[in-house]
Protein backbone atom coordinates (compact mmCIF):
# COMPACT_ATOMS: atom_id res chain seq x y z
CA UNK A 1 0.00 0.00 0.00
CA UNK A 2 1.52 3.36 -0.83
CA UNK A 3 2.33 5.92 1.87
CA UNK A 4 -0.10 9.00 2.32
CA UNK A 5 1.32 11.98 0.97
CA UNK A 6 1.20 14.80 2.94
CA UNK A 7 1.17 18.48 1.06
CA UNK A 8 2.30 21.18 3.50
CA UNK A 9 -0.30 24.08 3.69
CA UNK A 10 0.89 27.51 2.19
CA UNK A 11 3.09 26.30 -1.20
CA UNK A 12 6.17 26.80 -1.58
CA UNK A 13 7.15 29.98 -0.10
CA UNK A 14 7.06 33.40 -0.68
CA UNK A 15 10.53 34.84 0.00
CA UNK A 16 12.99 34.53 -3.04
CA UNK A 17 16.81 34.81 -2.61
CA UNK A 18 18.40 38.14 -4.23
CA UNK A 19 19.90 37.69 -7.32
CA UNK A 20 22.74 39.79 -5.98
CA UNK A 21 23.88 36.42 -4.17
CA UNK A 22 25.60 35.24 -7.14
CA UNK A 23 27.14 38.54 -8.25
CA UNK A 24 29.04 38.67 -4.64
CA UNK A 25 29.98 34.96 -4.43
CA UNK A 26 30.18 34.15 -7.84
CA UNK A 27 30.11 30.31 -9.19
CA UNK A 28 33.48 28.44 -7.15
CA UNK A 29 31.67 29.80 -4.22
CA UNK A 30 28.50 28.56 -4.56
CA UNK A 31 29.92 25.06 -5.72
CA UNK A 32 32.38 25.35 -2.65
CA UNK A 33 29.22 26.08 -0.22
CA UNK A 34 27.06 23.19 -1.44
CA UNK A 35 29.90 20.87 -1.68
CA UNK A 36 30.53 21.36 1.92
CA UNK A 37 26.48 21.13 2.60
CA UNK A 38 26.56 17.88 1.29
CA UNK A 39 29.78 16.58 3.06
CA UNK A 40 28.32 17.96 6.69
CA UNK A 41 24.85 16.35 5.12
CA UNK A 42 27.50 12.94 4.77
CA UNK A 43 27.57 12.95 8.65
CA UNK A 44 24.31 13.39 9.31
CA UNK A 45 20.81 10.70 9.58
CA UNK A 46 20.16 11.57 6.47
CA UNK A 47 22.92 10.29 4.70
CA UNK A 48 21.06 6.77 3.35
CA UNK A 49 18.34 9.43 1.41
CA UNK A 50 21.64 10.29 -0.83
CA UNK A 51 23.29 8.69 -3.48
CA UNK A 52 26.25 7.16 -3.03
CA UNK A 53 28.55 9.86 -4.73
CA UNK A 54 27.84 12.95 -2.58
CA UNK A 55 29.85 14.99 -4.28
CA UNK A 56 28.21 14.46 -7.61
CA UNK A 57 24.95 15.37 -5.73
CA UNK A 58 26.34 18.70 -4.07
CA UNK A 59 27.29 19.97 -8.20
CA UNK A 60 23.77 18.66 -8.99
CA UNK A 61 22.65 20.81 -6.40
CA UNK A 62 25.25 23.68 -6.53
CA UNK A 63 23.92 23.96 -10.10
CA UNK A 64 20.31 24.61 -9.02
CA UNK A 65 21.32 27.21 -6.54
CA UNK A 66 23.92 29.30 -9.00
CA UNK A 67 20.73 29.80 -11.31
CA UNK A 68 18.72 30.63 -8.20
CA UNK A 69 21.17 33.13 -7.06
CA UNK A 70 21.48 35.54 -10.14
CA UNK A 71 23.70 32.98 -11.86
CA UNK A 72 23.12 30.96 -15.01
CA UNK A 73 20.29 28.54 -15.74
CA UNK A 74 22.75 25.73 -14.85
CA UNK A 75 20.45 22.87 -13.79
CA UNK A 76 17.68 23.82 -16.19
CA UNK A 77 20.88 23.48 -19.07
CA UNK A 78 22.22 20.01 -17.66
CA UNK A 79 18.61 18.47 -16.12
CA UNK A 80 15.80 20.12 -17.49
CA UNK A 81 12.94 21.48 -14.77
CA UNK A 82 14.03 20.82 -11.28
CA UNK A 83 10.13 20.05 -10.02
CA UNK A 84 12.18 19.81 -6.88
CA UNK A 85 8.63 18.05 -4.84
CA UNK A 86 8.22 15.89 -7.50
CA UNK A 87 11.79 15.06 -7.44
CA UNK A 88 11.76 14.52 -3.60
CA UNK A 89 8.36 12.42 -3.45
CA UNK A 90 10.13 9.24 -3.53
CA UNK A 91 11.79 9.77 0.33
CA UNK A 92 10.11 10.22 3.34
CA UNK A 93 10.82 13.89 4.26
CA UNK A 94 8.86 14.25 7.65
CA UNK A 95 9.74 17.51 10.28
CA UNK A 96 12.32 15.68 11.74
CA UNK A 97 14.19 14.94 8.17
CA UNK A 98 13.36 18.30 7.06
CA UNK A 99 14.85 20.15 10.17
CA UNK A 100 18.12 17.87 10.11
CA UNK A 101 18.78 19.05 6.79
CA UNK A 102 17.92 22.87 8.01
CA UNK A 103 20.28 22.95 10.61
CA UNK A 104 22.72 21.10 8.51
CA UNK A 105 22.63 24.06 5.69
CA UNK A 106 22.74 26.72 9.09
CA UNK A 107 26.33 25.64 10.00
CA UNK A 108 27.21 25.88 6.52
CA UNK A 109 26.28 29.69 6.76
CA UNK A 110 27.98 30.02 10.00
CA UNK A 111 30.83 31.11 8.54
CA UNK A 112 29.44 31.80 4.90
CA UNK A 113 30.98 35.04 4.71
CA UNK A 114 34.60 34.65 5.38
CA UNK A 115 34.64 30.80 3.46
CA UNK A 116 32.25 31.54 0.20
CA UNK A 117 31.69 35.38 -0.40
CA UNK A 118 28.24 35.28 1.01
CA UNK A 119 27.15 39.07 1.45
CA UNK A 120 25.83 38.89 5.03
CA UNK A 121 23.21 41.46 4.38
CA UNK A 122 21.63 39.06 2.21
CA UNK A 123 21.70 36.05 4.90
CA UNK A 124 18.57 36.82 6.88
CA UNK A 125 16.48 36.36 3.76
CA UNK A 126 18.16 33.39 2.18
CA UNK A 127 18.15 31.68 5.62
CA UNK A 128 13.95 32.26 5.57
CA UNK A 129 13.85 31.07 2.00
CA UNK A 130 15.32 27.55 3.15
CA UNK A 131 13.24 27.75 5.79
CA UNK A 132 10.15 27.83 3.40
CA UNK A 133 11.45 26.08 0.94
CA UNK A 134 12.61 22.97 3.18
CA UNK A 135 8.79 23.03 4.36
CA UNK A 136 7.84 22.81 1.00
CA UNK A 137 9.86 19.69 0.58
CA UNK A 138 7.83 17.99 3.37
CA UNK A 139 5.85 14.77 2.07
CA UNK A 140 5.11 12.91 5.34
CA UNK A 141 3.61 14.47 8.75
């Protein structure tokens, strides 16, 4: 029997990232940023709902954000449409899950600035945008 899904009220989110993001940290950084995402990610629970090549992932993933940030379409070039739910229907993603890989993202951007370019005026809002976006990703209460 399948597994109820469970659709988080709301959508996706309303707060975007600025474009400016990219301009700042430019593409290394935001490669270097999710690459270390995934690697902290590696030492997490939530390591068996990745692939076995984490790094792989992280570019997969860096290549979403750069195009997010102001960057190129990157992942729209190399993948087509992310339809990122879609994409993330086939693992449980409950509060828990979703709030692991939160906090995992926050240490990251501990120390954003210094290690990736990130222009800390800008962190407040990207920080809320993973916050909605993560609750977006939710399939299972």
């Amino acid at each position: 029997m399948a597994r109820p899904i469970f659709v988080p009220p709301g959508g996706p989110g309303r707060v975007q990232p600025s474009k400016e993001i990219y301009a700042a940290m430019g593409e290394a950084n935001i490669f270097a940023m999710l690459r270390d995402f995934y690697l902290e990610l590696e030492k997490s629970p939530l390591r068996p709902l990745f692939p076995e090549d984490m790094i792989a992932s992280s570019e997969k993933s860096a290549a979403f954000f750069v195009g997010l940030l102001g960057g190129p379409p990157l992942y729209h070039e190399r993948y087509g449409s992310p339809m990122l739910r879609q994409r993330h229907l086939a693992f449980r993603i409950d509060r828990a899950a979703r709030d692991l890989w939160l906090d995992s993202f926050y240490r990251i951007l501990e120390r954003a600035e210094e290690r990736y370019r990130f222009p800390g005026e800008h962190l407040p809002d990207f920080k809320q945008f993973l916050a909605e976006f993560s609750l977006w990703m939710m399939n299972a209460e």
